[in-house]
C-alpha atoms as a PDB file:
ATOM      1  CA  UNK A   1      -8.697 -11.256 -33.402  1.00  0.00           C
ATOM      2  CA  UNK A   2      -5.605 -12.699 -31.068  1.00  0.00           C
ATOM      3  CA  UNK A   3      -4.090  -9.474 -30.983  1.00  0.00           C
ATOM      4  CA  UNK A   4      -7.498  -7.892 -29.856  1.00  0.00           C
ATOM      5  CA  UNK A   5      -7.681 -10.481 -27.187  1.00  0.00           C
ATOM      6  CA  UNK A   6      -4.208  -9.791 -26.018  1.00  0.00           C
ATOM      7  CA  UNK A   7      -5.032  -5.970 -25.616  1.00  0.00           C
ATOM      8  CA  UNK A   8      -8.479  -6.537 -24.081  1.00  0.00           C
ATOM      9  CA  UNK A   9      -6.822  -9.003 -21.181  1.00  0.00           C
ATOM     10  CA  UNK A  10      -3.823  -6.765 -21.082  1.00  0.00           C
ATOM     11  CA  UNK A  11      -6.591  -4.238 -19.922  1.00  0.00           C
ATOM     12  CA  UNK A  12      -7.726  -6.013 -17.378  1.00  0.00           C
ATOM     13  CA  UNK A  13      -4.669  -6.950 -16.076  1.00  0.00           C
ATOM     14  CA  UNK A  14      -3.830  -2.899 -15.623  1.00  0.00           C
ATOM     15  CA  UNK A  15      -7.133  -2.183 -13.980  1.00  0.00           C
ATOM     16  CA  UNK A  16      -7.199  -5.240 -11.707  1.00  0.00           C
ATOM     17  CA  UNK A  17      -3.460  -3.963 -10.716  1.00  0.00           C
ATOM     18  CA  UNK A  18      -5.114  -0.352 -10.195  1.00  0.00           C
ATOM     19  CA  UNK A  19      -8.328  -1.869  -7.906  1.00  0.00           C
ATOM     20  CA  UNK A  20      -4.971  -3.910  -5.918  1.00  0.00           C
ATOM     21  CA  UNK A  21      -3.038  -0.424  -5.432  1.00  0.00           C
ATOM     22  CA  UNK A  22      -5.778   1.401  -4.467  1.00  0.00           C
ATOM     23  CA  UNK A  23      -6.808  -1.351  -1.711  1.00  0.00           C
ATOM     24  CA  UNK A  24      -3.131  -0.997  -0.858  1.00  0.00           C
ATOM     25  CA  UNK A  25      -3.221   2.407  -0.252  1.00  0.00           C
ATOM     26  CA  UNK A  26      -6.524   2.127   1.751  1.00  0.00           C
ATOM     27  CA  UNK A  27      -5.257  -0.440   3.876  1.00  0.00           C
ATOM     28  CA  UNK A  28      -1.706   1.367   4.389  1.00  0.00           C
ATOM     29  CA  UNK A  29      -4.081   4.356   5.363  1.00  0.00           C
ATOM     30  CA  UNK A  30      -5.645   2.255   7.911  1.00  0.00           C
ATOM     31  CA  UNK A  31      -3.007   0.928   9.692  1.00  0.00           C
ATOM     32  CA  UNK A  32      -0.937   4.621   9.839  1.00  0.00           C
ATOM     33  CA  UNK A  33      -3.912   5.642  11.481  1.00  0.00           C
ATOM     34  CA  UNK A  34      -4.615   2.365  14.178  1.00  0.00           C
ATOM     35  CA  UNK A  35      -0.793   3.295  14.626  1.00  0.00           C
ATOM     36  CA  UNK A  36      -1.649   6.744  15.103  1.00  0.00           C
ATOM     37  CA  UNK A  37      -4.308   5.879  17.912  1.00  0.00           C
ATOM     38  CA  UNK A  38      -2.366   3.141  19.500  1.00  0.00           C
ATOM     39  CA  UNK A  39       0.550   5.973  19.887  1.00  0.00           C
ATOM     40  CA  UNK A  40      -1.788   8.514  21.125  1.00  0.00           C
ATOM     41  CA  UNK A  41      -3.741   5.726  24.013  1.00  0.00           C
ATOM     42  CA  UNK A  42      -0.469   4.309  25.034  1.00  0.00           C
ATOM     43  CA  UNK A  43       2.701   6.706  24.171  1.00  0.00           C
ATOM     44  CA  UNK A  44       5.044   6.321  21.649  1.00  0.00           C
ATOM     45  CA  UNK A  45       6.679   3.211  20.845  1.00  0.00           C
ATOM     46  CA  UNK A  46       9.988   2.207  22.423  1.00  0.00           C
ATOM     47  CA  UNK A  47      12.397   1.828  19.381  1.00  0.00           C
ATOM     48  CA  UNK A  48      10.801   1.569  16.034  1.00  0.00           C
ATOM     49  CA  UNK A  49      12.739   0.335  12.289  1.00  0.00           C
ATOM     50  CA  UNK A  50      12.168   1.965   9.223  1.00  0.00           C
ATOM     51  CA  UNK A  51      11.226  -0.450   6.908  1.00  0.00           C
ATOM     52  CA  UNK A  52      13.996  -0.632   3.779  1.00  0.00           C
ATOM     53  CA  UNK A  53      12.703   1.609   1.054  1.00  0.00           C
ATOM     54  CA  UNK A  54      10.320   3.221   2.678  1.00  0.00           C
ATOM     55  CA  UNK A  55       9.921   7.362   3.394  1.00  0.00           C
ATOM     56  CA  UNK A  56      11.241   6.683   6.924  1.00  0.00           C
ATOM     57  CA  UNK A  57      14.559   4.696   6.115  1.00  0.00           C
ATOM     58  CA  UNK A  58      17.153   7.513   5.696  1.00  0.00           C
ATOM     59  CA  UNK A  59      19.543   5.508   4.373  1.00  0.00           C
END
């Protein structure tokens, strides 16, 4: 019974961490693309930092 429990929650867990990553992505889709306007109304930006880790950062 526990152990069914423990898979059942462990379950949820995964999915709820799915439904967070896919809101992720959504929202990181969102802001490349206000970033993508803003660029294109007002020029591109004046010195920009990768952020560590990301595709960007060469390093």
């Amino acid at each position: 019974m526990h152990y069914e429990l423990y898979l059942e929650n462990l379950e949820l867990k995964k999915r709820l961490i799915e439904a967070q990553l896919q809101l992720l992505h959504m929202q990181y889709a969102a802001v490349l693309q206000e970033m993508e306007r803003f660029s294109t109304e007002y020029g591109p930006p004046v010195h920009t930092e990768a952020v560590p880790g990301s595709r960007e950062d060469n390093s």
